[in-house]
PDB file of N, CA and C in Angstrom:
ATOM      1  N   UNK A   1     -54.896  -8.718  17.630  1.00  0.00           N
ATOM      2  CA  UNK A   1     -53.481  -8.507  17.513  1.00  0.00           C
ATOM      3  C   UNK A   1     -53.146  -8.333  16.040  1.00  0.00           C
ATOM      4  N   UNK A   2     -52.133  -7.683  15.907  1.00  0.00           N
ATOM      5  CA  UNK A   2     -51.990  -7.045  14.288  1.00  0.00           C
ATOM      6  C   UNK A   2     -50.280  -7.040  14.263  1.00  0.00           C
ATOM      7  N   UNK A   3     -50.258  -7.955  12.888  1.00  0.00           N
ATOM      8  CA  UNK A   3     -48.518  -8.025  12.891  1.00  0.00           C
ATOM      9  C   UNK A   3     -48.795  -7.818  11.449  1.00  0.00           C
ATOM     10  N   UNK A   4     -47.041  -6.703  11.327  1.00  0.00           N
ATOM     11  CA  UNK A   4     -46.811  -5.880  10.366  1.00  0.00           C
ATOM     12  C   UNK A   4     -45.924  -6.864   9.639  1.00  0.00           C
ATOM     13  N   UNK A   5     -46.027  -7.462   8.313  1.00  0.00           N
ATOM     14  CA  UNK A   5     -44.530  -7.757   7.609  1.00  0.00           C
ATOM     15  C   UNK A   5     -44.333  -6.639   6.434  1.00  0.00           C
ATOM     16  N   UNK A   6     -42.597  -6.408   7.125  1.00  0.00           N
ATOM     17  CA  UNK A   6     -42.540  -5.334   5.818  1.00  0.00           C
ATOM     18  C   UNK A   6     -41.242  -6.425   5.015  1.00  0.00           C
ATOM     19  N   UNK A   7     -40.411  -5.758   3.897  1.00  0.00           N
ATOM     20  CA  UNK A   7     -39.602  -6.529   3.803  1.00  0.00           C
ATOM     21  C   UNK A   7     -38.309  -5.166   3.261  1.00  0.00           C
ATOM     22  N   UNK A   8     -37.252  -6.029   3.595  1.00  0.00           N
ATOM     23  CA  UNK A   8     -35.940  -4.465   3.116  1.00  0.00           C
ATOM     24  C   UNK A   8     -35.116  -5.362   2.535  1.00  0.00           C
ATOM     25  N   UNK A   9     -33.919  -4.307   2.341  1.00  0.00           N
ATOM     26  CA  UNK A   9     -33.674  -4.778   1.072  1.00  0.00           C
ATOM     27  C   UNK A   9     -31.759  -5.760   2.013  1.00  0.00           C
ATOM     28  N   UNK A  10     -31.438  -6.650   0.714  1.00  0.00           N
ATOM     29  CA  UNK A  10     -30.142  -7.199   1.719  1.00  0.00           C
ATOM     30  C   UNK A  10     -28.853  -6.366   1.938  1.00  0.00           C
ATOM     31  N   UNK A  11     -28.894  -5.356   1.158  1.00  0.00           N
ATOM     32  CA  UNK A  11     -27.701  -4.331   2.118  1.00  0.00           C
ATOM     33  C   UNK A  11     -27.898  -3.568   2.914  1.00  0.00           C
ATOM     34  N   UNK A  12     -29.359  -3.195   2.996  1.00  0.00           N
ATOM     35  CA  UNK A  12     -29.896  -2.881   4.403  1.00  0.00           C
ATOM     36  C   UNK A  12     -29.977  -3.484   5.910  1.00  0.00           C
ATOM     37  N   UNK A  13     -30.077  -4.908   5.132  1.00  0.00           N
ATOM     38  CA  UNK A  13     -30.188  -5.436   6.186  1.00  0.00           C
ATOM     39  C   UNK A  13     -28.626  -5.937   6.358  1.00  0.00           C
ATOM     40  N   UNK A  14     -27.769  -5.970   5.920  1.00  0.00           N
ATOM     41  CA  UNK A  14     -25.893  -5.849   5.790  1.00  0.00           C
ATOM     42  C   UNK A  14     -25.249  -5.192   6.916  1.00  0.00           C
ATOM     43  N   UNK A  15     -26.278  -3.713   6.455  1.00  0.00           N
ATOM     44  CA  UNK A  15     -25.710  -2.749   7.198  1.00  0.00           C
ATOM     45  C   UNK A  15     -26.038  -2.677   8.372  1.00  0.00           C
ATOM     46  N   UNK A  16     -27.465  -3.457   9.007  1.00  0.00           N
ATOM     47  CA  UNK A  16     -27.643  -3.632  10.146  1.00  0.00           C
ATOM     48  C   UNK A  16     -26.852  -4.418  10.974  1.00  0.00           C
ATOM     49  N   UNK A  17     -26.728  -5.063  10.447  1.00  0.00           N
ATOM     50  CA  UNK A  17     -26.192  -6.163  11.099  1.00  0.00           C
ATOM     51  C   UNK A  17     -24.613  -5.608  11.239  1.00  0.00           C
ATOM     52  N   UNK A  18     -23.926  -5.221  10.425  1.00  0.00           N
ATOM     53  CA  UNK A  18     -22.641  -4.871  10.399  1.00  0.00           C
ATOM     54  C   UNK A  18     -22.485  -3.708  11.692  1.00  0.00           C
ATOM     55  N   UNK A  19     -23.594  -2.848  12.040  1.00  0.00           N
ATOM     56  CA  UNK A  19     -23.512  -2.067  13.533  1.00  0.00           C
ATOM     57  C   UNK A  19     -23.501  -3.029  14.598  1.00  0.00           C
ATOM     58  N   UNK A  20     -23.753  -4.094  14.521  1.00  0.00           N
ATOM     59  CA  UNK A  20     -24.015  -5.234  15.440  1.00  0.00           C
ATOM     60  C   UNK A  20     -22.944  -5.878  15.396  1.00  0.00           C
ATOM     61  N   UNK A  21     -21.995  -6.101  15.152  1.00  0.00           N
ATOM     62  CA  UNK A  21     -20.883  -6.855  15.041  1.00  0.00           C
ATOM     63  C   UNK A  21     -19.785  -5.989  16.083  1.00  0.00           C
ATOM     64  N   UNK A  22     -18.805  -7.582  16.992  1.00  0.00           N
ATOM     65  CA  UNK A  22     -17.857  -6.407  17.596  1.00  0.00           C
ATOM     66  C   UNK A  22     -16.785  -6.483  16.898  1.00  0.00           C
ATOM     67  N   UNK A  23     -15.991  -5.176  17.127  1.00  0.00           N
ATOM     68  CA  UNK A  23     -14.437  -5.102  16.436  1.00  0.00           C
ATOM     69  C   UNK A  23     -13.938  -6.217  17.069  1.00  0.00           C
ATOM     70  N   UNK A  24     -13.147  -6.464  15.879  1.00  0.00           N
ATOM     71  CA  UNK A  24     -11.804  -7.571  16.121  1.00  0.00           C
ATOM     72  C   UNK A  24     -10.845  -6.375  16.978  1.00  0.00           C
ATOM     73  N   UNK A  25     -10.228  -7.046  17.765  1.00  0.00           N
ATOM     74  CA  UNK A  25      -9.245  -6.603  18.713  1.00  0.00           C
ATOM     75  C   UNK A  25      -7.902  -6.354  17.650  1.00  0.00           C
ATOM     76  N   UNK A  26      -7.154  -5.599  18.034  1.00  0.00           N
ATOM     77  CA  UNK A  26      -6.100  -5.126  17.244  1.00  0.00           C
ATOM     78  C   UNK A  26      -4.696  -5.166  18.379  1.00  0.00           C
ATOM     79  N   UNK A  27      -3.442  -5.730  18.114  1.00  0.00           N
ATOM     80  CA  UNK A  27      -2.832  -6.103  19.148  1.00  0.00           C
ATOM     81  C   UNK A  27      -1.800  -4.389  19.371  1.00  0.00           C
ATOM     82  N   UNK A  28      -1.557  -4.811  20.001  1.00  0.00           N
ATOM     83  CA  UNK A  28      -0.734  -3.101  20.699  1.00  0.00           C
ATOM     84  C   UNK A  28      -0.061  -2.803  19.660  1.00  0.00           C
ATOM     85  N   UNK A  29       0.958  -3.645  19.152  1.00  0.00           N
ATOM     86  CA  UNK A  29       1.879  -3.382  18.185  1.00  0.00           C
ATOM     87  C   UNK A  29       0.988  -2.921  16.703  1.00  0.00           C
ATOM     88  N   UNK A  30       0.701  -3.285  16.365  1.00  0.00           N
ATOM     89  CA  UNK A  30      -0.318  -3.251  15.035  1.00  0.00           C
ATOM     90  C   UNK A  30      -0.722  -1.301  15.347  1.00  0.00           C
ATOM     91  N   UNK A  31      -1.663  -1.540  16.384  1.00  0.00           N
ATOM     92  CA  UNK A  31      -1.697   0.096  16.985  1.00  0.00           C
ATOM     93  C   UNK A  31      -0.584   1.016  16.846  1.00  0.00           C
ATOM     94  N   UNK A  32       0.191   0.692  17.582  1.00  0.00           N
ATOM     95  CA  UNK A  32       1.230   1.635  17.293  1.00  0.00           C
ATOM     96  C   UNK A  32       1.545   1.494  16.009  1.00  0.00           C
ATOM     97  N   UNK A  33       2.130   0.931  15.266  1.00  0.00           N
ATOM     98  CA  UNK A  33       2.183   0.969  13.833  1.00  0.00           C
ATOM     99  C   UNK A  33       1.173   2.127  13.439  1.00  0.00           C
ATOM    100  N   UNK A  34       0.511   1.469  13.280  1.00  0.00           N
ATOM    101  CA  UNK A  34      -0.928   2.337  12.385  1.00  0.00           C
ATOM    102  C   UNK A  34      -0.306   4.145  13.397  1.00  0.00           C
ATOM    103  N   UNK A  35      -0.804   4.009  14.215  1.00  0.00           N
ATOM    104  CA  UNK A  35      -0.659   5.389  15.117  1.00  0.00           C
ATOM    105  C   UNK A  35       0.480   6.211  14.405  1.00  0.00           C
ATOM    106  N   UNK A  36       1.844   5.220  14.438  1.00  0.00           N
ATOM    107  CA  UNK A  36       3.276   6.165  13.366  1.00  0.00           C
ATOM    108  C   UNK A  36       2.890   6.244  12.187  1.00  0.00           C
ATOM    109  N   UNK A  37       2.389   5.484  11.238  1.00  0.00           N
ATOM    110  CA  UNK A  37       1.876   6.124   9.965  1.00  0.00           C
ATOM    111  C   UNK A  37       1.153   7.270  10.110  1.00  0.00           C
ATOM    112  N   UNK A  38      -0.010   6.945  11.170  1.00  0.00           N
ATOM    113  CA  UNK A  38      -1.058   8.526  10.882  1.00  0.00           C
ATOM    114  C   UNK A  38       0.203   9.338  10.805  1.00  0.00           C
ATOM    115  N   UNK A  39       0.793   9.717  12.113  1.00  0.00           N
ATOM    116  CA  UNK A  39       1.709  11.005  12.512  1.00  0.00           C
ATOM    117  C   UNK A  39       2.211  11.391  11.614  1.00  0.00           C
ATOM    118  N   UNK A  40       2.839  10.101  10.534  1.00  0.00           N
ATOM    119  CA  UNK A  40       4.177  10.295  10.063  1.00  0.00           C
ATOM    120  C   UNK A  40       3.536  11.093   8.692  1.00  0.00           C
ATOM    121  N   UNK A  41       2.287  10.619   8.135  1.00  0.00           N
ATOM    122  CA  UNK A  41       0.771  11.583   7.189  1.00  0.00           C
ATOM    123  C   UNK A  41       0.949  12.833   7.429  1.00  0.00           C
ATOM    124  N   UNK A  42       0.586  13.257   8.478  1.00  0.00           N
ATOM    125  CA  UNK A  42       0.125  14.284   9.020  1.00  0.00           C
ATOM    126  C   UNK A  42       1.602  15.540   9.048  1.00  0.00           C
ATOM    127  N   UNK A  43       2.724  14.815   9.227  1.00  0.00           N
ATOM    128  CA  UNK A  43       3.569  15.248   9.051  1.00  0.00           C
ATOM    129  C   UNK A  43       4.108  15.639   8.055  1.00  0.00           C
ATOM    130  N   UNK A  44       4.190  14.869   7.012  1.00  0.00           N
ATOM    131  CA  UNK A  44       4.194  15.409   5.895  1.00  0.00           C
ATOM    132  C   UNK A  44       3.470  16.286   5.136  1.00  0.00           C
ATOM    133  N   UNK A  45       1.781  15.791   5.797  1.00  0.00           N
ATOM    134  CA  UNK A  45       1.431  16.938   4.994  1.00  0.00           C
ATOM    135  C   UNK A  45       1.671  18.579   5.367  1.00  0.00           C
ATOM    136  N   UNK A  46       1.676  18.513   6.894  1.00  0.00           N
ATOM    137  CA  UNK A  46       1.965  19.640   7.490  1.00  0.00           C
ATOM    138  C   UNK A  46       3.646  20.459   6.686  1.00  0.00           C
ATOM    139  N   UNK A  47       4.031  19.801   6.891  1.00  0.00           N
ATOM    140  CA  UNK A  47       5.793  20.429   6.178  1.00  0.00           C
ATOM    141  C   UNK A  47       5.365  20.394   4.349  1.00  0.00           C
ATOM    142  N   UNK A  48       4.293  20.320   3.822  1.00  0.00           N
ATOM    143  CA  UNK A  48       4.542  20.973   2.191  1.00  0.00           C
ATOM    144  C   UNK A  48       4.279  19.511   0.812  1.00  0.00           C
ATOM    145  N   UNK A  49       5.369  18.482   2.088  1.00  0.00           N
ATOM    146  CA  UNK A  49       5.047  17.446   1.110  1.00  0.00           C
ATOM    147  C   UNK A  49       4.423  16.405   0.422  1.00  0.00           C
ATOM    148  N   UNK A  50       3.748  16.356  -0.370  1.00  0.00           N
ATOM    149  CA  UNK A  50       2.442  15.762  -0.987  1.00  0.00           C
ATOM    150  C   UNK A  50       3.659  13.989  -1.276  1.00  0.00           C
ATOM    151  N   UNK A  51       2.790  13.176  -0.023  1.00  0.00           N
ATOM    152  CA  UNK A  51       2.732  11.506  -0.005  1.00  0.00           C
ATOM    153  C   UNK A  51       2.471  11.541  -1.312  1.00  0.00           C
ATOM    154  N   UNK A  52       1.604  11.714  -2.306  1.00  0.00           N
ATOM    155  CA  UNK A  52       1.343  11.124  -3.559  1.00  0.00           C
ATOM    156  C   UNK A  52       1.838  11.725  -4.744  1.00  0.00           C
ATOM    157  N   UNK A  53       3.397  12.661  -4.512  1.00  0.00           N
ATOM    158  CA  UNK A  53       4.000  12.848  -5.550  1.00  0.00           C
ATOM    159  C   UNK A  53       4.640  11.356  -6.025  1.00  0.00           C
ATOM    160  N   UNK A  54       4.554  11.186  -7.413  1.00  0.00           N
ATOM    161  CA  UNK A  54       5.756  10.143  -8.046  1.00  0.00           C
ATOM    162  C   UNK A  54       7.218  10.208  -7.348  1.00  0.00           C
ATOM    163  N   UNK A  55       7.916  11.213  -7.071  1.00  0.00           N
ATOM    164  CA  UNK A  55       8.926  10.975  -6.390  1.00  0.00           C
ATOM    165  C   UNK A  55       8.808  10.613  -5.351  1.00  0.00           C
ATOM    166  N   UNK A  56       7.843  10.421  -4.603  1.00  0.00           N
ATOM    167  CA  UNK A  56       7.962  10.033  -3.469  1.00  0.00           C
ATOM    168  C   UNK A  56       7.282   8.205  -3.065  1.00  0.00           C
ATOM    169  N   UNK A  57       6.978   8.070  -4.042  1.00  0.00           N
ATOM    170  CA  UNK A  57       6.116   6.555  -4.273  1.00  0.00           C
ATOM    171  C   UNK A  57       7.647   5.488  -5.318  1.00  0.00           C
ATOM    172  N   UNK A  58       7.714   4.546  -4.660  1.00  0.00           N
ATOM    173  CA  UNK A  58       8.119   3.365  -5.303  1.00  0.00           C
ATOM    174  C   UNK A  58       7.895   3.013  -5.722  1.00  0.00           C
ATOM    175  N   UNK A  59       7.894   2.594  -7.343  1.00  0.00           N
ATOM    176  CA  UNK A  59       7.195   1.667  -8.093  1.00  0.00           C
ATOM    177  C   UNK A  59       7.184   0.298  -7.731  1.00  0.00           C
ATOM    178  N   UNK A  60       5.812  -0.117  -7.759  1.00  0.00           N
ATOM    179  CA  UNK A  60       5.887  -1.927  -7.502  1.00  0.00           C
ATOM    180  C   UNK A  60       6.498  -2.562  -8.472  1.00  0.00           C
ATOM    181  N   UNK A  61       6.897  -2.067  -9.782  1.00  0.00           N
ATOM    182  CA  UNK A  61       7.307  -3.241 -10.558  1.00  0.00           C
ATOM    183  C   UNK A  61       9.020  -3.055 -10.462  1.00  0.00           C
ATOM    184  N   UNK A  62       9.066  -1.857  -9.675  1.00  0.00           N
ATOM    185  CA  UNK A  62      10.920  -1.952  -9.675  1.00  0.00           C
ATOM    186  C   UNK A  62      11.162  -2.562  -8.523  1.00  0.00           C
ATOM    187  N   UNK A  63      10.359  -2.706  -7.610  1.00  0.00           N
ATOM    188  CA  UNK A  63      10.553  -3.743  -6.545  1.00  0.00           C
ATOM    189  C   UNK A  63      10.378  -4.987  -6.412  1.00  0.00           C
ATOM    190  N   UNK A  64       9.632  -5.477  -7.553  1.00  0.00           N
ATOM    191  CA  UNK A  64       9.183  -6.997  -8.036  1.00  0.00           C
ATOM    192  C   UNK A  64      10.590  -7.295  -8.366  1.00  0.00           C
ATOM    193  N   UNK A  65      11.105  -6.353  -9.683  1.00  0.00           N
ATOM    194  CA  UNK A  65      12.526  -6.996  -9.923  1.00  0.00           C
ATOM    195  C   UNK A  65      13.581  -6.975  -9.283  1.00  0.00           C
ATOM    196  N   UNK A  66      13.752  -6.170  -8.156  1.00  0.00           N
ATOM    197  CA  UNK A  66      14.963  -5.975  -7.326  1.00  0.00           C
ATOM    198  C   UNK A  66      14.797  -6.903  -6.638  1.00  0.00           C
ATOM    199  N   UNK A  67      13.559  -7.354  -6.399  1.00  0.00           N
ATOM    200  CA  UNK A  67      12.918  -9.020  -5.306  1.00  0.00           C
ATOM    201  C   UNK A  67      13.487 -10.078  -6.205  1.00  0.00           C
ATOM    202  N   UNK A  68      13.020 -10.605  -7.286  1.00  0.00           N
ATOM    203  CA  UNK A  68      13.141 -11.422  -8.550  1.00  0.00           C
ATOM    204  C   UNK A  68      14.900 -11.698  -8.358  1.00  0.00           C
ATOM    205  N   UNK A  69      15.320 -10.817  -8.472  1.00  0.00           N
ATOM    206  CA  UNK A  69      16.984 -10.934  -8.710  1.00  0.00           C
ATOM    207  C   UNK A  69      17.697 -10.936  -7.392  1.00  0.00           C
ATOM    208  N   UNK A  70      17.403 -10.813  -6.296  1.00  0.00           N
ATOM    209  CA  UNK A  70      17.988 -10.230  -5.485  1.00  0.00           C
ATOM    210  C   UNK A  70      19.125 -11.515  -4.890  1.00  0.00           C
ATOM    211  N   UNK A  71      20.114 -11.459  -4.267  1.00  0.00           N
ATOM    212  CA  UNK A  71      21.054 -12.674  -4.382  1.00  0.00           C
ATOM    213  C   UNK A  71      21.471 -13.172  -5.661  1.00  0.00           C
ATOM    214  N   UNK A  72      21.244 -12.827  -6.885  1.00  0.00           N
ATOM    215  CA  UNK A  72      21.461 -13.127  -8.086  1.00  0.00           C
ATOM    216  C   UNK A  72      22.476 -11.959  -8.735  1.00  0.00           C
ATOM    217  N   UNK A  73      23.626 -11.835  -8.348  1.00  0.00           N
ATOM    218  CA  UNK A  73      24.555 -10.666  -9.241  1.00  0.00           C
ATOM    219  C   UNK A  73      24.430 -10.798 -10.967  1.00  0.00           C
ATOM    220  N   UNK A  74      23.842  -9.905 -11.435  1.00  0.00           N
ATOM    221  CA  UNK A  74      23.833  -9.984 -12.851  1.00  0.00           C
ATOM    222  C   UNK A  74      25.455  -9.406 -13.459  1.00  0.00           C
ATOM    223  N   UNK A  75      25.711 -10.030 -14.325  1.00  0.00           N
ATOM    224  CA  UNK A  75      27.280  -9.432 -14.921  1.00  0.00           C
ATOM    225  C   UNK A  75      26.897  -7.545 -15.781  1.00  0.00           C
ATOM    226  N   UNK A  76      28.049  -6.756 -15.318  1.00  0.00           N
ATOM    227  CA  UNK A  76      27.425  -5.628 -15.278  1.00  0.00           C
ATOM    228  C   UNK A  76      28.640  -5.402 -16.422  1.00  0.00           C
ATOM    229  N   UNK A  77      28.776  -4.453 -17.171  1.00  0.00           N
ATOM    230  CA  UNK A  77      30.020  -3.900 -18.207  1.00  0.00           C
ATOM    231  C   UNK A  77      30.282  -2.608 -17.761  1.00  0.00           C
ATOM    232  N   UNK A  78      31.474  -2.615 -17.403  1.00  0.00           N
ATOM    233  CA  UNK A  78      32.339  -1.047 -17.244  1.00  0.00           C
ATOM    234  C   UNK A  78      31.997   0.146 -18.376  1.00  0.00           C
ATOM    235  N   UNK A  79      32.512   1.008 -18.349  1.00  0.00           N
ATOM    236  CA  UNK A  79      32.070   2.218 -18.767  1.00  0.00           C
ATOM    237  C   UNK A  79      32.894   2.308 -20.052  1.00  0.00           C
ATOM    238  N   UNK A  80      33.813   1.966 -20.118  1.00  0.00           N
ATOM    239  CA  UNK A  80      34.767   1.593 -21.126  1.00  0.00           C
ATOM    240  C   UNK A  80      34.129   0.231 -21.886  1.00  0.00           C
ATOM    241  N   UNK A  81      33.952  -0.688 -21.418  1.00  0.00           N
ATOM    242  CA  UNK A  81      33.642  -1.986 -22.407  1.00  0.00           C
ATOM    243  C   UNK A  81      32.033  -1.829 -22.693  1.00  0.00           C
ATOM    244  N   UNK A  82      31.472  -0.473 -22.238  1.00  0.00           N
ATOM    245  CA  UNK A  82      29.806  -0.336 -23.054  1.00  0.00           C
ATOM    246  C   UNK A  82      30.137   0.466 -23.498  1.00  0.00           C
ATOM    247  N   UNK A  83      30.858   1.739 -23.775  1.00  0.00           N
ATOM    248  CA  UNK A  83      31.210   2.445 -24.865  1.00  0.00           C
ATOM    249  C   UNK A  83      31.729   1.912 -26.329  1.00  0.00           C
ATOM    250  N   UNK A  84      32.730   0.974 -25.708  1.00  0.00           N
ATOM    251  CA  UNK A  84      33.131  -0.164 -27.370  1.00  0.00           C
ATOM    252  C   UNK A  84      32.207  -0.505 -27.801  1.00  0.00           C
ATOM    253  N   UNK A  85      31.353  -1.080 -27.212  1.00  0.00           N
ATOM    254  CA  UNK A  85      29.877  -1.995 -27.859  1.00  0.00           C
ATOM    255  C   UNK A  85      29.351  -0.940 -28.320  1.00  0.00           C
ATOM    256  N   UNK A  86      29.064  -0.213 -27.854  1.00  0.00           N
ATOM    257  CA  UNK A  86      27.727   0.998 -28.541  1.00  0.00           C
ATOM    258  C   UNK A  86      28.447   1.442 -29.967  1.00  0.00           C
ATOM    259  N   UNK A  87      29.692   2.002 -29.874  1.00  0.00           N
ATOM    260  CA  UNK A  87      30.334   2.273 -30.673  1.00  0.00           C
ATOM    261  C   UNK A  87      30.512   1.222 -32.198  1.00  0.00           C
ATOM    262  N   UNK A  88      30.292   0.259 -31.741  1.00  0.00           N
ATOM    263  CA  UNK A  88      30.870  -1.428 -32.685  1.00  0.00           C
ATOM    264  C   UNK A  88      29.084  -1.193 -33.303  1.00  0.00           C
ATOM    265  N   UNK A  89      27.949  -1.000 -32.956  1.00  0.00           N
ATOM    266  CA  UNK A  89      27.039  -0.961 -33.397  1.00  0.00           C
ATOM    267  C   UNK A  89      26.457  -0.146 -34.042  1.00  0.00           C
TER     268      UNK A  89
END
């Protein structure tokens, strides 16, 4: 009798194992979600408009601060009382 040891390497053997694994279940809702994003992709790209123009992306840090402040009214100056100031300076 004749036994072979070979040896491979550990992301080989990662990747085996990772075909061996079952999917986590995904609940209906989550699905549909995901499902309206694809469409809503596909849609856009179909009609011209490029998802990864700047106009079309939100910045995270203007949403950090609109989060940060939000319920917090900051005191704002009329159009008239920031013209005096600019002017006074």
């Amino acid at each position: 009798m004749t036994v072979l040891v070979g040896t491979i390497s550990a992301s080989t053997a990662a990747a085996a194992f990772e075909t061996l694994r079952i999917p986590q279940r995904v609940s209906a809702s989550t699905a549909a979600k995901e499902a309206r994003r694809t469409a809503e992709r596909q849609t856009r790209g179909a009609s011209g408009q490029d998802v990864g123009e700047p106009a079309n992306i939100i910045q995270s840090t203007e949403v950090a601060l609109d989060l940060m402040t939000m319920g917090q009214r900051q005191p704002q100056a009329g159009l008239k009382q920031a013209l005096e100031l600019y002017s006074d300076s």
